[in-house]
N, C-alpha and C. Protein backbone atom coordinates (compact mmCIF):
# COMPACT_ATOMS: atom_id res chain seq x y z
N UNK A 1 0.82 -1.20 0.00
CA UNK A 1 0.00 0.00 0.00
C UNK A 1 0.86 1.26 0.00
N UNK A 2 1.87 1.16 0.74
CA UNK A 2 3.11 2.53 0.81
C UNK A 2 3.68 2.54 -0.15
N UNK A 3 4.03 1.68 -1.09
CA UNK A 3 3.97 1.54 -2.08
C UNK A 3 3.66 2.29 -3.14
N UNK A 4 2.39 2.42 -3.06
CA UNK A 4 2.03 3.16 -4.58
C UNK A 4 2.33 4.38 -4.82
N UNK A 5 2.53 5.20 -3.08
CA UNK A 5 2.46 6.20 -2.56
C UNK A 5 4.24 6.76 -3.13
N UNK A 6 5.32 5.75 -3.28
CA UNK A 6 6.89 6.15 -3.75
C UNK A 6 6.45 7.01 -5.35
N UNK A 7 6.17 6.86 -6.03
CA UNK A 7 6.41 8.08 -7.38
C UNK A 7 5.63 9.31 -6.93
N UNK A 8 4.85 9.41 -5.95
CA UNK A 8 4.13 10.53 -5.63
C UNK A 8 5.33 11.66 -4.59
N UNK A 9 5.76 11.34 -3.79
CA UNK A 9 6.79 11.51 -2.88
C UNK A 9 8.04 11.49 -3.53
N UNK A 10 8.36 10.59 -4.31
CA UNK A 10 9.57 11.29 -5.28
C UNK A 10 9.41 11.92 -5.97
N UNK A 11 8.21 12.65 -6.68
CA UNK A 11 7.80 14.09 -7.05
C UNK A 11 7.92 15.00 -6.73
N UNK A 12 7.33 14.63 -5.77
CA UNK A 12 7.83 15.88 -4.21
C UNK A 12 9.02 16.39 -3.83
N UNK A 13 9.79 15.20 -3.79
CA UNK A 13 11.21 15.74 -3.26
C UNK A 13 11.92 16.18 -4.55
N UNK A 14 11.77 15.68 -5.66
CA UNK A 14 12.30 16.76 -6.92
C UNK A 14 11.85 17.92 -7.12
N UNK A 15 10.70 18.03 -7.25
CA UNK A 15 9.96 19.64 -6.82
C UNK A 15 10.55 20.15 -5.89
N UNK A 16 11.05 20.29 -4.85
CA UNK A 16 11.67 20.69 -3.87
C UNK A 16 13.17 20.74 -3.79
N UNK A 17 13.68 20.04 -4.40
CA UNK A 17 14.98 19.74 -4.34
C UNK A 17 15.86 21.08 -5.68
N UNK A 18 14.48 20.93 -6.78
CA UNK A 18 14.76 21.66 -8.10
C UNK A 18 14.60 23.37 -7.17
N UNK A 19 13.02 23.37 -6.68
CA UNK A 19 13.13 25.20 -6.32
C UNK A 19 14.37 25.43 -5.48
N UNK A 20 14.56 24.59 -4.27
CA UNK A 20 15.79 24.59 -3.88
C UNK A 20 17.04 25.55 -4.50
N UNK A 21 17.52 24.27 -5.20
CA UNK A 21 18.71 25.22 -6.11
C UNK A 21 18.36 26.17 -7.33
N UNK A 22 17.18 26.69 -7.30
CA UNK A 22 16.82 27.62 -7.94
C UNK A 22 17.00 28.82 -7.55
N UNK A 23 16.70 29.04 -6.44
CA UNK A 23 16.38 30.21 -5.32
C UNK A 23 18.24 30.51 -4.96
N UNK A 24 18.78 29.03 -4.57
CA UNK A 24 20.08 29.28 -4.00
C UNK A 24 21.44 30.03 -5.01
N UNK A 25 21.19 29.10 -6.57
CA UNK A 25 21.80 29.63 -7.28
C UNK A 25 21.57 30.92 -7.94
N UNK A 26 20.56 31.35 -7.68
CA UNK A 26 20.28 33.12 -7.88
C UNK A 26 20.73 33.79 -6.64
N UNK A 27 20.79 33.18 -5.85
CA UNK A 27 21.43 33.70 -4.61
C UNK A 27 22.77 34.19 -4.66
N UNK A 28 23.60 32.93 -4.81
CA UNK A 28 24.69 32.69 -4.82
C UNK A 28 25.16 33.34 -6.29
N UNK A 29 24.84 33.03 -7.72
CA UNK A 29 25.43 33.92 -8.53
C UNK A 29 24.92 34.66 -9.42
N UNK A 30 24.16 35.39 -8.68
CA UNK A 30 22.94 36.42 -9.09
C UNK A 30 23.80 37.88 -8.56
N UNK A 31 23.89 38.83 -9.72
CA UNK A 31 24.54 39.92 -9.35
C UNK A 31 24.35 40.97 -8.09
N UNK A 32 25.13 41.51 -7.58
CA UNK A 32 24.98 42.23 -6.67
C UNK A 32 25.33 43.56 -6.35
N UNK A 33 24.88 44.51 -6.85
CA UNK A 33 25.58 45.80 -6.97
C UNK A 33 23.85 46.79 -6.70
N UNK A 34 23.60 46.56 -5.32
CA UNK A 34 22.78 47.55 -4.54
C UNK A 34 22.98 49.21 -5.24
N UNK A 35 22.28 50.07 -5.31
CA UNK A 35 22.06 51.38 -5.34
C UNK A 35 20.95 51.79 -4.87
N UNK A 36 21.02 53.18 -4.90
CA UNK A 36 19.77 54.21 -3.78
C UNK A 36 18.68 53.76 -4.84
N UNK A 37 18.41 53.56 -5.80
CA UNK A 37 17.38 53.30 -6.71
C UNK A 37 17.18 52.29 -6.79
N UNK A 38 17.56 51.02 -6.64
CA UNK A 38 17.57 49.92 -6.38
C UNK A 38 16.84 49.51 -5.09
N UNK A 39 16.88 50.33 -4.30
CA UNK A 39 16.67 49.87 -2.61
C UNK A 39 15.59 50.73 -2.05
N UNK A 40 14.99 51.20 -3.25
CA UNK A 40 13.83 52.29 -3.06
C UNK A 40 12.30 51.39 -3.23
N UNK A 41 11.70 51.50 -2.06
CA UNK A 41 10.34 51.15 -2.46
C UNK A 41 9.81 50.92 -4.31
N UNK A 42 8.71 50.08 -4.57
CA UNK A 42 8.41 49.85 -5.78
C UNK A 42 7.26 50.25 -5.97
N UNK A 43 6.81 51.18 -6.46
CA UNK A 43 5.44 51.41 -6.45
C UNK A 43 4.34 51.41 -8.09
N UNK A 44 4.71 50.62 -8.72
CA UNK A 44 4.16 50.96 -9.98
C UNK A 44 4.53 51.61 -10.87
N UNK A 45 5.73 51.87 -10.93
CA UNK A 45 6.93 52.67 -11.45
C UNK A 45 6.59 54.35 -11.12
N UNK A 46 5.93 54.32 -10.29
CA UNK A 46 5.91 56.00 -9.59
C UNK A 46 6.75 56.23 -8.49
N UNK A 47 6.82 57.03 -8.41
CA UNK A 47 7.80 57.48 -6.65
C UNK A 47 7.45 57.39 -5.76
N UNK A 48 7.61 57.01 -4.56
CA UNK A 48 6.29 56.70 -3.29
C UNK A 48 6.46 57.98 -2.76
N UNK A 49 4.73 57.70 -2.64
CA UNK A 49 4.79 59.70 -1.82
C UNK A 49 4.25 58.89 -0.18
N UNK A 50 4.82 59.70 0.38
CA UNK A 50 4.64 59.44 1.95
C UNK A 50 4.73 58.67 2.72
N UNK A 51 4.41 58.15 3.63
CA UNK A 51 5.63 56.71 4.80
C UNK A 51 4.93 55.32 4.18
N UNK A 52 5.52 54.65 4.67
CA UNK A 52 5.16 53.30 4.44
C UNK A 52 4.27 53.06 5.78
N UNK A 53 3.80 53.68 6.40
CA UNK A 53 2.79 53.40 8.14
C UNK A 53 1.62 54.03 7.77
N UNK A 54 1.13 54.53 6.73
CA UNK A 54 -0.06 54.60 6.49
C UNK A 54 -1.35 53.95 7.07
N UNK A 55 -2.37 54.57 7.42
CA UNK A 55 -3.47 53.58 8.03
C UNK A 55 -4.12 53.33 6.97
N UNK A 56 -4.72 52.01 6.86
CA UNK A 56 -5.66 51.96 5.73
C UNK A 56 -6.81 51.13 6.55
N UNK A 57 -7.96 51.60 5.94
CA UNK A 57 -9.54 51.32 6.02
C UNK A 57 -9.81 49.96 6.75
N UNK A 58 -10.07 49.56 8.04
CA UNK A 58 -10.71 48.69 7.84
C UNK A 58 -11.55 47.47 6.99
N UNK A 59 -12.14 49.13 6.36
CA UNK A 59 -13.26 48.10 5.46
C UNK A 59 -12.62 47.59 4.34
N UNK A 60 -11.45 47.90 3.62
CA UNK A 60 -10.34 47.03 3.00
C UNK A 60 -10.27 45.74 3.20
N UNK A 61 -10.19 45.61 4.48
CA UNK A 61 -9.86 44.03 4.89
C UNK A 61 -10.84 43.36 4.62
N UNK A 62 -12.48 43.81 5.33
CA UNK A 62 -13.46 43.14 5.10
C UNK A 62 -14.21 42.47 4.16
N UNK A 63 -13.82 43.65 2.98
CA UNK A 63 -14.07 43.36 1.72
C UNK A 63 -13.62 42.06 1.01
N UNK A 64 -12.13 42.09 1.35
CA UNK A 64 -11.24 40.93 1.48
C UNK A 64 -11.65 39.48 1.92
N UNK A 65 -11.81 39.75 3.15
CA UNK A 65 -12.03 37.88 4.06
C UNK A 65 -13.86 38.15 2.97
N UNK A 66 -14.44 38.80 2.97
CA UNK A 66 -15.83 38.33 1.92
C UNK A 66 -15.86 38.27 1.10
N UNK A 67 -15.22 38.58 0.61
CA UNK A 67 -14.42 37.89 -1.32
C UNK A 67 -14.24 36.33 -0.92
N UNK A 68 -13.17 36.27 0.08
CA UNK A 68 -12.83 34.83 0.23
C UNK A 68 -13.70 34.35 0.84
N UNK A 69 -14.58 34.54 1.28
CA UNK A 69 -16.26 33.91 1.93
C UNK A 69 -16.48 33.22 0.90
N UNK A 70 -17.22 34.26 0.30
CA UNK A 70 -18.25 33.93 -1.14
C UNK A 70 -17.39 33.22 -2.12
N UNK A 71 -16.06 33.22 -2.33
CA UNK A 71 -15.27 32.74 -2.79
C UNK A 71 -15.37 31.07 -2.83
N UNK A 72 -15.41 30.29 -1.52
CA UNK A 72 -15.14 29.06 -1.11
C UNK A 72 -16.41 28.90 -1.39
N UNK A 73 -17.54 29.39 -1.02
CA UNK A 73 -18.65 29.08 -1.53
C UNK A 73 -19.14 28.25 -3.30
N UNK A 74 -18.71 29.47 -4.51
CA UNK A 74 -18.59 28.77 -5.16
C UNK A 74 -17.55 27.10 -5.15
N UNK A 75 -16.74 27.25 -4.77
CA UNK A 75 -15.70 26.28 -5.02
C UNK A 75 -16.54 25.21 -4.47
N UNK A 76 -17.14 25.51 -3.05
CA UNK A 76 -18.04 24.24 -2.97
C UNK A 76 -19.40 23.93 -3.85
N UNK A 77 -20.03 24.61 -4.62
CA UNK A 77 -21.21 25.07 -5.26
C UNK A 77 -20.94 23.88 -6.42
N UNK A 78 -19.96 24.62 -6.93
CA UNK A 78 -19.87 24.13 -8.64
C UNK A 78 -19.77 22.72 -8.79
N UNK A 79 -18.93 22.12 -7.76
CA UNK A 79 -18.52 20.47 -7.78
C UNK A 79 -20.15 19.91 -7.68
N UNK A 80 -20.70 20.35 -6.96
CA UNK A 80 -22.16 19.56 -6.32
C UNK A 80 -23.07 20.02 -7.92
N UNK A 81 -22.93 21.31 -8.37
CA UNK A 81 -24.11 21.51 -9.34
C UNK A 81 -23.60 20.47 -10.53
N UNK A 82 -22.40 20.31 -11.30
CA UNK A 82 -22.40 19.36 -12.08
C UNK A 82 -22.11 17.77 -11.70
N UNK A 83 -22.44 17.55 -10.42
CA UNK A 83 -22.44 16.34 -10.46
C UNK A 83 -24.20 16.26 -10.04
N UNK A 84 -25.11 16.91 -9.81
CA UNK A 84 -26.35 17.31 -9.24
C UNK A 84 -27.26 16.06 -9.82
N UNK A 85 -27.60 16.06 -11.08
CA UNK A 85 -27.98 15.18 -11.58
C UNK A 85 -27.94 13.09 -11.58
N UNK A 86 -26.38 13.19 -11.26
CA UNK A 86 -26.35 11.79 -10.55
C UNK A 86 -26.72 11.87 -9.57
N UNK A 87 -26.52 12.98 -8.55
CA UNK A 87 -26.65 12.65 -7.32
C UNK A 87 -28.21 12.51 -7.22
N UNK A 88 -29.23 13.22 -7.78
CA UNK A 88 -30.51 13.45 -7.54
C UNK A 88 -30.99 12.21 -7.88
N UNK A 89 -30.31 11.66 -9.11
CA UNK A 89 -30.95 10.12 -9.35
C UNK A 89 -30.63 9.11 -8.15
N UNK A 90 -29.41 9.39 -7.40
CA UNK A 90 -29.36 8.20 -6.76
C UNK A 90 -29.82 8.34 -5.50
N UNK A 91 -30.22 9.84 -4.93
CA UNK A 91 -30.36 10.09 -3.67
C UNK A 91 -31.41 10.84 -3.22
N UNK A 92 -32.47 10.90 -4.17
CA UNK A 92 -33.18 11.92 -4.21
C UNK A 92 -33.44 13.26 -4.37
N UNK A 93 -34.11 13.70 -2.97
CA UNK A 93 -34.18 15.02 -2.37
C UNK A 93 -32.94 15.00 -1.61
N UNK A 94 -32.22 13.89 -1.27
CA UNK A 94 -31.33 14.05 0.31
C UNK A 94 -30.36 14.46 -0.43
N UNK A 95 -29.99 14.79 -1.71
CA UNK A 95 -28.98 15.08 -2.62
C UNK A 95 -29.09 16.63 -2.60
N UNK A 96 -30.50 17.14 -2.80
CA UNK A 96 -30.54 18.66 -2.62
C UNK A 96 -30.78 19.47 -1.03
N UNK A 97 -31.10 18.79 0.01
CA UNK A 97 -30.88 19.12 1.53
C UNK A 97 -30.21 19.80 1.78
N UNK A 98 -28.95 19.31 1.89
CA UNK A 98 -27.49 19.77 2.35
C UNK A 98 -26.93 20.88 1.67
N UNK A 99 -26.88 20.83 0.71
CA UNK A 99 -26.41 22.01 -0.12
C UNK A 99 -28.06 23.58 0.19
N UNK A 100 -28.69 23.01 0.33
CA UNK A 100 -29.58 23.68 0.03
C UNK A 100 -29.68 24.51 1.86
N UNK A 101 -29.58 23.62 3.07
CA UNK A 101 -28.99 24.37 3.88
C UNK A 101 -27.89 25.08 3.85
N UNK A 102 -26.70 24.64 3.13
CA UNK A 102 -25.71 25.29 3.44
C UNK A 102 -25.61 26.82 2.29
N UNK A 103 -26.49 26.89 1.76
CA UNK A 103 -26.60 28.15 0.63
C UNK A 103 -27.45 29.19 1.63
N UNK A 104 -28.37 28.41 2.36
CA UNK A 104 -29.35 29.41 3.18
C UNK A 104 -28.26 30.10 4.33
N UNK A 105 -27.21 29.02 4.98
CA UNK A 105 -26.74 29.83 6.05
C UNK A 105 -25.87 30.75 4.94
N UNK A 106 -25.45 30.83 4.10
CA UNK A 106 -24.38 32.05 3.38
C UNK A 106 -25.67 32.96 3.51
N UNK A 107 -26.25 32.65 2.95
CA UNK A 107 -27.36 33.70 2.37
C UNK A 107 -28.13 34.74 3.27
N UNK A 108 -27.78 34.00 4.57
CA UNK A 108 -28.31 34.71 6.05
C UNK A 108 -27.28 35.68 6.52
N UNK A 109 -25.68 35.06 6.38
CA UNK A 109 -24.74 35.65 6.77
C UNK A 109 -24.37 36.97 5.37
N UNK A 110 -24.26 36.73 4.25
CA UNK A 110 -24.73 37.96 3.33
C UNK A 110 -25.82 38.96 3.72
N UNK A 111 -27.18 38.36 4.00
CA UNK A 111 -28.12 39.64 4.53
C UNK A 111 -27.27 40.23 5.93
N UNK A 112 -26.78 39.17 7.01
CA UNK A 112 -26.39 40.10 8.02
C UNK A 112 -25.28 41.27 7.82
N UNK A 113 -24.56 40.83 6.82
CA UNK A 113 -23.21 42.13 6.15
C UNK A 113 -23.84 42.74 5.35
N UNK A 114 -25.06 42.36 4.93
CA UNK A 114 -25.75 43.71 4.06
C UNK A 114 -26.18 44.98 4.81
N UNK A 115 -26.93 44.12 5.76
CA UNK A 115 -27.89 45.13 6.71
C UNK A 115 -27.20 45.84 7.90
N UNK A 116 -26.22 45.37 7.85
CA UNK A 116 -24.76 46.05 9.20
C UNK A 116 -23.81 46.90 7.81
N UNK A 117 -23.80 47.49 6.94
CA UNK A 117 -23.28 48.38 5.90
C UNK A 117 -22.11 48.19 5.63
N UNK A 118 -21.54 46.26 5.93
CA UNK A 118 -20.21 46.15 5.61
C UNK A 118 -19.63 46.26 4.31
N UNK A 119 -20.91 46.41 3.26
CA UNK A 119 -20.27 46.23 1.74
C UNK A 119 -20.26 48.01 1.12
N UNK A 120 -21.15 48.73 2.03
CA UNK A 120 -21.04 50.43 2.20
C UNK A 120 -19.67 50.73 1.79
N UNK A 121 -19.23 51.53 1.20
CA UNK A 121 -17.56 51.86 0.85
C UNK A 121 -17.51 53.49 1.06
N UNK A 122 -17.79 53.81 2.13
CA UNK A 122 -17.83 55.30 2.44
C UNK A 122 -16.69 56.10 2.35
């Protein structure tokens, strides 16, 4: 059985072994001649205006982790809708249940960030 598991794991360790000396030999003979322009913030090829301690928005973030909410959502969505059809043949209704709770709790937790003005961008 551990077995089958050796070409998977020696994949692995070549993948690893290759970024390895990828990273090291750019390290090691990858040029090095630092300057003030060189060592200057990167901003889109503009000049950075003002500190790098800037506060930024809360609601930045939020926007963020609910992207990746709704995000995982599909990812779980899509697998179940095209397989939907076998499943309904072999399982009924108990095939549409589960999914069908788990769309209602998003759908509750979306109205609650609707109605609390987290998607508001003031």
């Amino acid at each position: 059985m551990i077995i089958d598991y050796i070409p998977i794991i020696l994949v692995i360790i070549v993948a690893a072994a290759f970024a390895g000396i990828v990273v090291l030999s750019s390290v090691i003979f990858g040029p090095k001649r630092p300057n003030k322009i060189k060592v200057m913030p990167y901003e889109s090829g503009k000049d950075p205006i003002g500190t790098t301690h800037e506060r930024i928005s809360i609601k930045y973030y939020l926007v963020a982790i609910l992207f990746i909410i709704f995000d995982i959502e599909v990812i779980y969505v899509y697998p179940w809708a095209v397989q939907f059809k076998s499943l309904f043949n072999d399982f009924g209704i108990f095939a549409f249940l589960p999914m069908f709770i788990f769309l209602i709790v998003l759908e509750l937790g979306f109205l609650y960030i609707l109605m609390k003005g987290g998607l508001k961008w003031d």
